[in-house]
PDB file of N, CA and C in Angstrom:
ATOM      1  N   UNK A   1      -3.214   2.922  32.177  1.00  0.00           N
ATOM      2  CA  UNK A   1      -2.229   2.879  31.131  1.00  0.00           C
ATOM      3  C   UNK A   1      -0.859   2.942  31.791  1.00  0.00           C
ATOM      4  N   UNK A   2       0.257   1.609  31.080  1.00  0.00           N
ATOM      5  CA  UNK A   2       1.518   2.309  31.711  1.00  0.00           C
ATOM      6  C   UNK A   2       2.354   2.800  30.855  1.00  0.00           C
ATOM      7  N   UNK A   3       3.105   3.822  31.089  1.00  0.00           N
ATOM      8  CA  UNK A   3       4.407   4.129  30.192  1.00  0.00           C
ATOM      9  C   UNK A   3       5.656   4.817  31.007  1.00  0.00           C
ATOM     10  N   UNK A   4       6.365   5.253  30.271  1.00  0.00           N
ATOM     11  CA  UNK A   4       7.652   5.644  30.698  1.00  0.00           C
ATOM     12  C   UNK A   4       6.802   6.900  31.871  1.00  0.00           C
ATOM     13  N   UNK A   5       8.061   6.789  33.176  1.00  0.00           N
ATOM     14  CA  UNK A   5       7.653   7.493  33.825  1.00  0.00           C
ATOM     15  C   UNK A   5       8.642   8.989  34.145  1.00  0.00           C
ATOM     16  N   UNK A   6       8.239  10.066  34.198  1.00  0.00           N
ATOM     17  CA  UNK A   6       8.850  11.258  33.935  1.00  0.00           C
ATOM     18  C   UNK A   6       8.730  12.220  35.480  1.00  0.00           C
ATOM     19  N   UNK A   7       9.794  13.096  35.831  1.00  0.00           N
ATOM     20  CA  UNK A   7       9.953  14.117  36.733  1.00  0.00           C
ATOM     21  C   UNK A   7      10.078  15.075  36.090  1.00  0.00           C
ATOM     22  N   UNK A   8      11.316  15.989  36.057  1.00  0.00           N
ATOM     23  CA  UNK A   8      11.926  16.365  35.348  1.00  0.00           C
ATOM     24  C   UNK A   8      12.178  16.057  33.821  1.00  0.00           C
ATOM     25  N   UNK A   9      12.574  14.745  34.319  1.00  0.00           N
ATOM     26  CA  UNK A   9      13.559  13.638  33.427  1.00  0.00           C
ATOM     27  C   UNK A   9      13.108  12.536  33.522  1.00  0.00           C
ATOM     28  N   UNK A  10      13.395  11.346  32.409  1.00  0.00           N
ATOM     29  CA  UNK A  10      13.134  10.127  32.568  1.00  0.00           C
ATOM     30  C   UNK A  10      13.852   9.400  34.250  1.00  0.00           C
ATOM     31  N   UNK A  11      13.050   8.816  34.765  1.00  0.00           N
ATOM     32  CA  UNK A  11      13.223   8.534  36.022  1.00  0.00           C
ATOM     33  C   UNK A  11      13.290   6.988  35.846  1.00  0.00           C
ATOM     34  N   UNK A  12      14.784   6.682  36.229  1.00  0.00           N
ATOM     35  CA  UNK A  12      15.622   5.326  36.017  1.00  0.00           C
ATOM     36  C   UNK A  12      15.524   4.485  37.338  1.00  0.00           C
ATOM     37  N   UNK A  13      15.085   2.959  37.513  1.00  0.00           N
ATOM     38  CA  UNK A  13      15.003   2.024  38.468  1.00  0.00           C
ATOM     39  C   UNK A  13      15.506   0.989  37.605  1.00  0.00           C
ATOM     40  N   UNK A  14      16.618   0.973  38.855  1.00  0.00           N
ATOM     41  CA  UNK A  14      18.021  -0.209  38.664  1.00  0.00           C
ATOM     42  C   UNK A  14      18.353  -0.688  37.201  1.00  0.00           C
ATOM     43  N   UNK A  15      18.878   0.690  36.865  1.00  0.00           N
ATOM     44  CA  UNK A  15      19.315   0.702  35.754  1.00  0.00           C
ATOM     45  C   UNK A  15      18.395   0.579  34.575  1.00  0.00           C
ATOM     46  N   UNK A  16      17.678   0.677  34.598  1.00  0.00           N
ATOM     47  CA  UNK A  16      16.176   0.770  33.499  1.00  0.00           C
ATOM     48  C   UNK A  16      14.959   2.063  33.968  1.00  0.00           C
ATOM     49  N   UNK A  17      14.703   2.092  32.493  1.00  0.00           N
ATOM     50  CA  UNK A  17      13.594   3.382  32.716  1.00  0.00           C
ATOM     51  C   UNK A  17      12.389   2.540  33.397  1.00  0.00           C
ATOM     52  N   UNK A  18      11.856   3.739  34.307  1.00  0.00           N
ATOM     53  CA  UNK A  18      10.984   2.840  35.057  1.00  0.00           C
ATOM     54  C   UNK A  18      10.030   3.210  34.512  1.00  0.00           C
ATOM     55  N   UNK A  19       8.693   2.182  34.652  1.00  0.00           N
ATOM     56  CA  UNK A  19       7.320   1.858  33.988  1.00  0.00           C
ATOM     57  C   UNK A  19       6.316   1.667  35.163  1.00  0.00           C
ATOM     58  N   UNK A  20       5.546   2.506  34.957  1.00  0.00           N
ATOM     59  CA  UNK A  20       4.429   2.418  35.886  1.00  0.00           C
ATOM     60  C   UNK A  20       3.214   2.895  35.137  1.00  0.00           C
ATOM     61  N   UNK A  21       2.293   3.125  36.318  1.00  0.00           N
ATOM     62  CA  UNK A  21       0.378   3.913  36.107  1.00  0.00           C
ATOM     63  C   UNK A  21       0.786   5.138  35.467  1.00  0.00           C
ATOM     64  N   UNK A  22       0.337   6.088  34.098  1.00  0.00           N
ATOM     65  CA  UNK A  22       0.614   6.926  33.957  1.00  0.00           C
ATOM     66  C   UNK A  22      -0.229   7.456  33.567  1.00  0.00           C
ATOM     67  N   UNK A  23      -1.171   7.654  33.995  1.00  0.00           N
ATOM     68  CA  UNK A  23      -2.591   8.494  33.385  1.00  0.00           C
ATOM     69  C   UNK A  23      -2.490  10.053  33.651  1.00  0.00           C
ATOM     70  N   UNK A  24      -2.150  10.145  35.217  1.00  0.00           N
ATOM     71  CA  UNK A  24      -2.117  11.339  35.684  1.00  0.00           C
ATOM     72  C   UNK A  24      -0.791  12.344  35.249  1.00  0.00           C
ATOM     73  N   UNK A  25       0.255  11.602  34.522  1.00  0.00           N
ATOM     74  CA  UNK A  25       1.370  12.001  34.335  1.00  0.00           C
ATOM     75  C   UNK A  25       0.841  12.605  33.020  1.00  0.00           C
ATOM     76  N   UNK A  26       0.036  11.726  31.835  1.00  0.00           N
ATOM     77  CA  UNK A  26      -0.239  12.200  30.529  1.00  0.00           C
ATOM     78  C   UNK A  26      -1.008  13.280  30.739  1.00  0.00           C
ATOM     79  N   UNK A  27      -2.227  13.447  31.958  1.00  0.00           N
ATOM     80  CA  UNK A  27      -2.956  14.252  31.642  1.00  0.00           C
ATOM     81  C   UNK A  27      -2.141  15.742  32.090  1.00  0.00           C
ATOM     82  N   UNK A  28      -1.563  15.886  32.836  1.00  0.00           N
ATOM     83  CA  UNK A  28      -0.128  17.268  33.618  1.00  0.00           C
ATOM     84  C   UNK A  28      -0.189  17.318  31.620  1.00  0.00           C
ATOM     85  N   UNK A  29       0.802  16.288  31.110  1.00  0.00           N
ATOM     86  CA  UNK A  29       1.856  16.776  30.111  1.00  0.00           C
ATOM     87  C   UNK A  29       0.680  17.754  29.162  1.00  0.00           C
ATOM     88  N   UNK A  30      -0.475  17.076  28.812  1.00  0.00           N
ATOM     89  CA  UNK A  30      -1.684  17.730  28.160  1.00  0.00           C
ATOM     90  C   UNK A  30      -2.106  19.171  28.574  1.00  0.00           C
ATOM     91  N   UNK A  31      -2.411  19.108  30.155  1.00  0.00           N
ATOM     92  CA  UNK A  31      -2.313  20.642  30.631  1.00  0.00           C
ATOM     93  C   UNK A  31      -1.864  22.003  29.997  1.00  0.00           C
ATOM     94  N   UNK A  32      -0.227  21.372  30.415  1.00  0.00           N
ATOM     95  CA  UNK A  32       0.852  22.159  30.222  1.00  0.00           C
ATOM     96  C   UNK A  32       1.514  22.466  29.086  1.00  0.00           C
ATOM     97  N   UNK A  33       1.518  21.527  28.015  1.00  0.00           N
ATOM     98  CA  UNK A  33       1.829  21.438  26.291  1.00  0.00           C
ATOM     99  C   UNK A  33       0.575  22.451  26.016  1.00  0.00           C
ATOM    100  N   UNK A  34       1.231  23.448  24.894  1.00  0.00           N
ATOM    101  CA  UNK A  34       0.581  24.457  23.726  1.00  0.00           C
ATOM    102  C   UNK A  34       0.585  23.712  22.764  1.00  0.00           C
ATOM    103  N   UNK A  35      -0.958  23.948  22.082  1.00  0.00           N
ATOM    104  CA  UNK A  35      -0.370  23.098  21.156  1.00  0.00           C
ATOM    105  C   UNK A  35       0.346  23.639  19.960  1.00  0.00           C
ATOM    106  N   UNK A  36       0.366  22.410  18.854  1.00  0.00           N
ATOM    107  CA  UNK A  36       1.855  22.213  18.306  1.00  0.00           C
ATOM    108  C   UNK A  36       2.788  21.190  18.878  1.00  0.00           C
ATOM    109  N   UNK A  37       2.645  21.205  20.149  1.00  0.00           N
ATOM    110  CA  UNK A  37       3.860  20.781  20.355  1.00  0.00           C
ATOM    111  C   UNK A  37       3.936  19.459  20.447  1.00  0.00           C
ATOM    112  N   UNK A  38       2.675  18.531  20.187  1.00  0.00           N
ATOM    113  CA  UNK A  38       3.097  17.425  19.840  1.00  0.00           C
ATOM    114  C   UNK A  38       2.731  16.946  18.345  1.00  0.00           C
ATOM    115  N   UNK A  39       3.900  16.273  17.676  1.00  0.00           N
ATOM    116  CA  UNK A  39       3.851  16.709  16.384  1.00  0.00           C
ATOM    117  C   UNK A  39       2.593  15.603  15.376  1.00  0.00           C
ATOM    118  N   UNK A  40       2.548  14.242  16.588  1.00  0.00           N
ATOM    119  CA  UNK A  40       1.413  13.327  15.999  1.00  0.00           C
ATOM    120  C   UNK A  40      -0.091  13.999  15.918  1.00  0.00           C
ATOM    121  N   UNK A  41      -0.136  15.074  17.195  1.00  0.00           N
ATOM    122  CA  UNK A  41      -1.814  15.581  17.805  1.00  0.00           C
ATOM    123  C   UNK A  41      -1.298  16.612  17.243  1.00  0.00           C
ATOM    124  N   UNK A  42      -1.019  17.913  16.825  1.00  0.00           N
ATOM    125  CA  UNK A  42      -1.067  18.838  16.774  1.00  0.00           C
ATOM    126  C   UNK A  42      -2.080  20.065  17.647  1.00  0.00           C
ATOM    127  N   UNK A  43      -3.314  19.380  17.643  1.00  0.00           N
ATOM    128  CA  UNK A  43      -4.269  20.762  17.957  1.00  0.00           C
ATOM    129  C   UNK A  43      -4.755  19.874  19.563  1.00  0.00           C
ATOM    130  N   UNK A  44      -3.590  19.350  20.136  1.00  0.00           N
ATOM    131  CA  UNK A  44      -3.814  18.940  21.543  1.00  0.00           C
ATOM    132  C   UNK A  44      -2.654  19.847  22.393  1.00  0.00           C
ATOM    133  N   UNK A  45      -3.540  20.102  23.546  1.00  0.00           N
ATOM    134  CA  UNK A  45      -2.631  21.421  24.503  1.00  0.00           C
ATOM    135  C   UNK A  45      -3.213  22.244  24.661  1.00  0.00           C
ATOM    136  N   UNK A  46      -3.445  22.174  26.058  1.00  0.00           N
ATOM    137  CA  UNK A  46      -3.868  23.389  26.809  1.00  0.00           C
ATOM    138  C   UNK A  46      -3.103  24.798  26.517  1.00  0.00           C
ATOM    139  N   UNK A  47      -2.266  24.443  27.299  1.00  0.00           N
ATOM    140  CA  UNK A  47      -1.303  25.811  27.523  1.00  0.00           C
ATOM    141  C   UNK A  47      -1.814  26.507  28.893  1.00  0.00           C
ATOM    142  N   UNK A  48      -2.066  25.521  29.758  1.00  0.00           N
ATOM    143  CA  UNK A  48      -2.809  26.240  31.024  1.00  0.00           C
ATOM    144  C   UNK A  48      -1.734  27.443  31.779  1.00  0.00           C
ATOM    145  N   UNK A  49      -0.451  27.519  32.056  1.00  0.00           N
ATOM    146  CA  UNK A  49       0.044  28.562  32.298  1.00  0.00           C
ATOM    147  C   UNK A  49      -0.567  29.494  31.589  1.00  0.00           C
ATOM    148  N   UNK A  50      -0.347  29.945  30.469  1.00  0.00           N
ATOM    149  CA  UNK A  50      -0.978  31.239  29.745  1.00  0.00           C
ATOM    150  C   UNK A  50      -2.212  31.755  29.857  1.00  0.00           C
ATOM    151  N   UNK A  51      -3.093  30.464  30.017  1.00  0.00           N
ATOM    152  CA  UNK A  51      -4.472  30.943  30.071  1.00  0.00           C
ATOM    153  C   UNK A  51      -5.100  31.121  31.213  1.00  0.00           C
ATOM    154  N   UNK A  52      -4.127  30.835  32.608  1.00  0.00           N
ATOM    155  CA  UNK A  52      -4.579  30.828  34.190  1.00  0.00           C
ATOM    156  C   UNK A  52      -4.231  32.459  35.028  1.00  0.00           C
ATOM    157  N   UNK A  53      -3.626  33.507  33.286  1.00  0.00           N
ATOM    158  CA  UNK A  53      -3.314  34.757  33.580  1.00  0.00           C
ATOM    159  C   UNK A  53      -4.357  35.781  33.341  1.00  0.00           C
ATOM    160  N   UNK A  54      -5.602  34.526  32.696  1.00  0.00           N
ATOM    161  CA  UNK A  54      -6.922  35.519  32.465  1.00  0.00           C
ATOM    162  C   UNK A  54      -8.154  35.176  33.874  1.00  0.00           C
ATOM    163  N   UNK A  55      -8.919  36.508  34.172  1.00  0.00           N
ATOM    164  CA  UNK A  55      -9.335  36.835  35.221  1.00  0.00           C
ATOM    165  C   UNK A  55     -10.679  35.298  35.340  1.00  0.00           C
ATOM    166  N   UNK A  56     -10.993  35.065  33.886  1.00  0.00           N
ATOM    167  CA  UNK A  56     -11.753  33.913  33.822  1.00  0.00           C
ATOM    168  C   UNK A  56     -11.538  32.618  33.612  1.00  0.00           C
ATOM    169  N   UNK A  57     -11.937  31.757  34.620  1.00  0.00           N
ATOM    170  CA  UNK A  57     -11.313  30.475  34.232  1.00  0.00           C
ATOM    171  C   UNK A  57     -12.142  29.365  33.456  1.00  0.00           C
ATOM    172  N   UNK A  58     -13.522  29.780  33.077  1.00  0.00           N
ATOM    173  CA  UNK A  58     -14.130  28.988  32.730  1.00  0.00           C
ATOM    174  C   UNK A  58     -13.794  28.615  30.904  1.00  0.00           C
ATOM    175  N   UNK A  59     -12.979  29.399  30.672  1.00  0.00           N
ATOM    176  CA  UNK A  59     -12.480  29.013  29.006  1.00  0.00           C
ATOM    177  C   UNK A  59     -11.187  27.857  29.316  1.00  0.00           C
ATOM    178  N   UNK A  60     -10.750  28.135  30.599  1.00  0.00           N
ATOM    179  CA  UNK A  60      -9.341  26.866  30.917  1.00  0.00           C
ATOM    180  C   UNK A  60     -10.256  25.374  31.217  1.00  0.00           C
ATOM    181  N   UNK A  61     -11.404  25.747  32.097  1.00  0.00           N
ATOM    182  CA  UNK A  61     -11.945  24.421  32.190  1.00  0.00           C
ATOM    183  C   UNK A  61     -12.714  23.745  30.803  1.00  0.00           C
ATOM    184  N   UNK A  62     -13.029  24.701  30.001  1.00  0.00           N
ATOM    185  CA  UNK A  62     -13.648  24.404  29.110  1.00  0.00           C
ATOM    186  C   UNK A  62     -12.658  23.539  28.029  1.00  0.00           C
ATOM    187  N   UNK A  63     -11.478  24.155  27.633  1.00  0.00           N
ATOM    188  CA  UNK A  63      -9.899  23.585  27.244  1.00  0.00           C
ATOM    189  C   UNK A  63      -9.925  22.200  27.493  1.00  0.00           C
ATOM    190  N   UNK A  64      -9.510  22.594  28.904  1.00  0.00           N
ATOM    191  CA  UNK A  64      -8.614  21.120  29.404  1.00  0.00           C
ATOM    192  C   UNK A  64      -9.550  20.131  29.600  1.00  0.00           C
ATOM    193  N   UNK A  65     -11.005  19.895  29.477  1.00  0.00           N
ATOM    194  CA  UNK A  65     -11.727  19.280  29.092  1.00  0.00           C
ATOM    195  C   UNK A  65     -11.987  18.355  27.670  1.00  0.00           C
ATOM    196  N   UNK A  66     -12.271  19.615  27.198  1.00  0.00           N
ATOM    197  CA  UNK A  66     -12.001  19.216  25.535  1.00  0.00           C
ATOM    198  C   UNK A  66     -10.699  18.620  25.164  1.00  0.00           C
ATOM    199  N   UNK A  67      -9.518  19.035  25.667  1.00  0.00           N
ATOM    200  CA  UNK A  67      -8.386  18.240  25.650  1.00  0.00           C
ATOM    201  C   UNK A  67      -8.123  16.694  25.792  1.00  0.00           C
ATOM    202  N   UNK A  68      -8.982  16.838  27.107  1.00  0.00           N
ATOM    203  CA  UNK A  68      -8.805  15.531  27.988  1.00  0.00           C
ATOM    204  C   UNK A  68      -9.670  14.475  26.945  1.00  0.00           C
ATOM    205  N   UNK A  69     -10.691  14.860  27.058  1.00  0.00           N
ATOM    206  CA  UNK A  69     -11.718  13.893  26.261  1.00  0.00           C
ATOM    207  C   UNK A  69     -11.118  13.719  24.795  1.00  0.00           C
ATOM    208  N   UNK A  70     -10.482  14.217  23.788  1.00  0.00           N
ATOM    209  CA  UNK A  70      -9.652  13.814  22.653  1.00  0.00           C
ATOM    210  C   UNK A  70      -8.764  12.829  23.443  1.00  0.00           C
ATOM    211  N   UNK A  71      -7.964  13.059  24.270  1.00  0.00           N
ATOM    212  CA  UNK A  71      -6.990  12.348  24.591  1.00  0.00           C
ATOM    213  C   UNK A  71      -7.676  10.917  25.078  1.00  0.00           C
ATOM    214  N   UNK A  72      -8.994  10.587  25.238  1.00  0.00           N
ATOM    215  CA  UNK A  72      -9.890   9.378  25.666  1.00  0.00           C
ATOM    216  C   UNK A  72      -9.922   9.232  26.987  1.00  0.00           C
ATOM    217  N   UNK A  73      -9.887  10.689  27.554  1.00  0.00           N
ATOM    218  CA  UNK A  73     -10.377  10.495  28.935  1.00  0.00           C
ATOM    219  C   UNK A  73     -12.177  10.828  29.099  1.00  0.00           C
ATOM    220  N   UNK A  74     -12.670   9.693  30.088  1.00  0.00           N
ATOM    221  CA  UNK A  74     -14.186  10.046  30.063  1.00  0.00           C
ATOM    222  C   UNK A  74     -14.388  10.875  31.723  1.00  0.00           C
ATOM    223  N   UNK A  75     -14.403  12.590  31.193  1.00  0.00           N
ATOM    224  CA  UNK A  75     -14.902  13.450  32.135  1.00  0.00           C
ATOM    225  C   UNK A  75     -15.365  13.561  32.452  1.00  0.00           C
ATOM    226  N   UNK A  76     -15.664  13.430  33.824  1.00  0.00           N
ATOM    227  CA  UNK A  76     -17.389  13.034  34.465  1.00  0.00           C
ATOM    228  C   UNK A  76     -17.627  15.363  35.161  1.00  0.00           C
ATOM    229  N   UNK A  77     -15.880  15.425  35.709  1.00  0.00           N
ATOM    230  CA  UNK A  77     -16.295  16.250  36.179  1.00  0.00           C
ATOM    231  C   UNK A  77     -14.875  17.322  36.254  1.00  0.00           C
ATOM    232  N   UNK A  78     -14.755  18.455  36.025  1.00  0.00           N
ATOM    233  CA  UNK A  78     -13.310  19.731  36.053  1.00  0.00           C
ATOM    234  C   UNK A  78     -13.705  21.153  36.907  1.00  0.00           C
ATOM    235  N   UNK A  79     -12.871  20.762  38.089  1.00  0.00           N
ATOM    236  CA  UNK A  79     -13.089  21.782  38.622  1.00  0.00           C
ATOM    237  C   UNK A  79     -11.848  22.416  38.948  1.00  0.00           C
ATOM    238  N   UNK A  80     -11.878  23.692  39.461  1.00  0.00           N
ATOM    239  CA  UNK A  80     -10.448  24.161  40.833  1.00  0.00           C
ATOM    240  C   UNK A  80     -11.059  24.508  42.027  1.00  0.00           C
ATOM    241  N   UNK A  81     -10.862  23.744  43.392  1.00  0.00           N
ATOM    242  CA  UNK A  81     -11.103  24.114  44.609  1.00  0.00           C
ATOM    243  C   UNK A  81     -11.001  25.710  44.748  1.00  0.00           C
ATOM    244  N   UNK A  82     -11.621  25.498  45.993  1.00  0.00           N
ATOM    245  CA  UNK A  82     -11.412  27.196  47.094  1.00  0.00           C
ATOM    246  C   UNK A  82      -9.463  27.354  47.007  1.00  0.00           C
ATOM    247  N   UNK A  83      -8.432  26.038  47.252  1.00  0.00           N
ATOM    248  CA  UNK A  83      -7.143  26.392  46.769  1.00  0.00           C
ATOM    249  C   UNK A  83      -6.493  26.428  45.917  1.00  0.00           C
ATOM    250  N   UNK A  84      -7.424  26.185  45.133  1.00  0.00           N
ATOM    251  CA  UNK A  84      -6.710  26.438  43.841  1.00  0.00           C
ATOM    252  C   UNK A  84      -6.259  25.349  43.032  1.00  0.00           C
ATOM    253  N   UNK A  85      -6.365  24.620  43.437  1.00  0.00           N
ATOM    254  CA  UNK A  85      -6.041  23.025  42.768  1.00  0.00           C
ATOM    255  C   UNK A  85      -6.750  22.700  41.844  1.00  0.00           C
ATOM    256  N   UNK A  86      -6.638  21.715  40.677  1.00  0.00           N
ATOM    257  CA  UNK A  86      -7.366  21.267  39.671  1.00  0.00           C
ATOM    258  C   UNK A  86      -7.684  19.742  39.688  1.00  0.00           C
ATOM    259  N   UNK A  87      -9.193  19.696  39.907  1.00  0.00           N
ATOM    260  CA  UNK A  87      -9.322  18.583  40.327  1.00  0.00           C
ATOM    261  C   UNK A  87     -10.375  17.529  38.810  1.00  0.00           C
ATOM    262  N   UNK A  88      -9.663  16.794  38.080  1.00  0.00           N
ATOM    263  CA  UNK A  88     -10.349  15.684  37.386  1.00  0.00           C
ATOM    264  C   UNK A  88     -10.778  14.891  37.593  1.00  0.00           C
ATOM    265  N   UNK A  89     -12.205  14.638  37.736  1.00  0.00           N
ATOM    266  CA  UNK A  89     -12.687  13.711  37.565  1.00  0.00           C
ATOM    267  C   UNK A  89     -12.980  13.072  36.569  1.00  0.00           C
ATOM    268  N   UNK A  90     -12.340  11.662  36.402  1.00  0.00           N
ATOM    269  CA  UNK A  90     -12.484  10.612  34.722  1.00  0.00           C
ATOM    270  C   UNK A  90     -11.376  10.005  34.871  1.00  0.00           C
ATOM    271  N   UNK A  91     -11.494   9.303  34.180  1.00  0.00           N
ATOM    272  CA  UNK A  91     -10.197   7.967  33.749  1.00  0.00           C
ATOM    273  C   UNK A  91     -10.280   7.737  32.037  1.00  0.00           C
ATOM    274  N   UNK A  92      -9.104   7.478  32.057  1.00  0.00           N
ATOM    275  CA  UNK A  92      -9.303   6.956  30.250  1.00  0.00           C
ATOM    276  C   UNK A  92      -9.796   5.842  30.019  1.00  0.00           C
ATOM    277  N   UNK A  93     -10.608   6.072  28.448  1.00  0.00           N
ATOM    278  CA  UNK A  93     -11.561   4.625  28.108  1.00  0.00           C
ATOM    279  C   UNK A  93     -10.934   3.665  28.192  1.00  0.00           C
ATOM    280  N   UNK A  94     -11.610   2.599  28.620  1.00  0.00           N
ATOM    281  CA  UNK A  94     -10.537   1.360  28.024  1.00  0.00           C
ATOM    282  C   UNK A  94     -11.082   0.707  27.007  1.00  0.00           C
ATOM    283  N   UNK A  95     -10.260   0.261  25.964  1.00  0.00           N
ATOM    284  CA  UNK A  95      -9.674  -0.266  24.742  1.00  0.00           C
ATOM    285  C   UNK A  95     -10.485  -1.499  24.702  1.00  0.00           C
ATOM    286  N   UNK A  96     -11.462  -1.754  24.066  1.00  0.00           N
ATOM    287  CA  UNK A  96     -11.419  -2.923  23.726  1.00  0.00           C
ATOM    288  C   UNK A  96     -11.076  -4.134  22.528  1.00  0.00           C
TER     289      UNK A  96
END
């Protein structure tokens, strides 16, 4: 999927918002959004900060799973390494 691409901020190439691959960008914003906060999905959003303050993580993988897959990603696999990283496995369906 492409769409507007984000840092911070909308991130501008030569004078235009730039457009690229954004799968991995939607799935961060999904992470990190509580929901509410998007006003089309409502009951989409992790809120993984808040919930990465409990001693168990298997209700965050369980989340951002269920998240992902509303959002039409097909999860094959959600883990966090020995460092701590969060690793997805899946891509979103494609559309036919």
């Amino acid at each position: 999927m492409k769409d507007f691409l984000f840092t911070d901020d909308l991130v501008i190439k030569n004078g235009d918002f730039a457009v690229d691959y954004s799968d991995n960008q939607h799935q961060k914003h999904i992470l990190v959004a509580y929901k509410g906060e998007y006003k089309q999905s409502p009951e989409l959003g992790v809120g993984i900060e808040q919930m990465l303050k409990d001693d168990d993580i298997t209700p965050v993988l369980i989340e951002a799973k269920k998240n992902l897959q509303y959002d039409g990603v097909d999860v094959k696999n959600i883990y966090f390494t020995d460092e701590g990283r969060l690793v997805i496995d899946g891509n979103y369906k494609k559309n036919n």
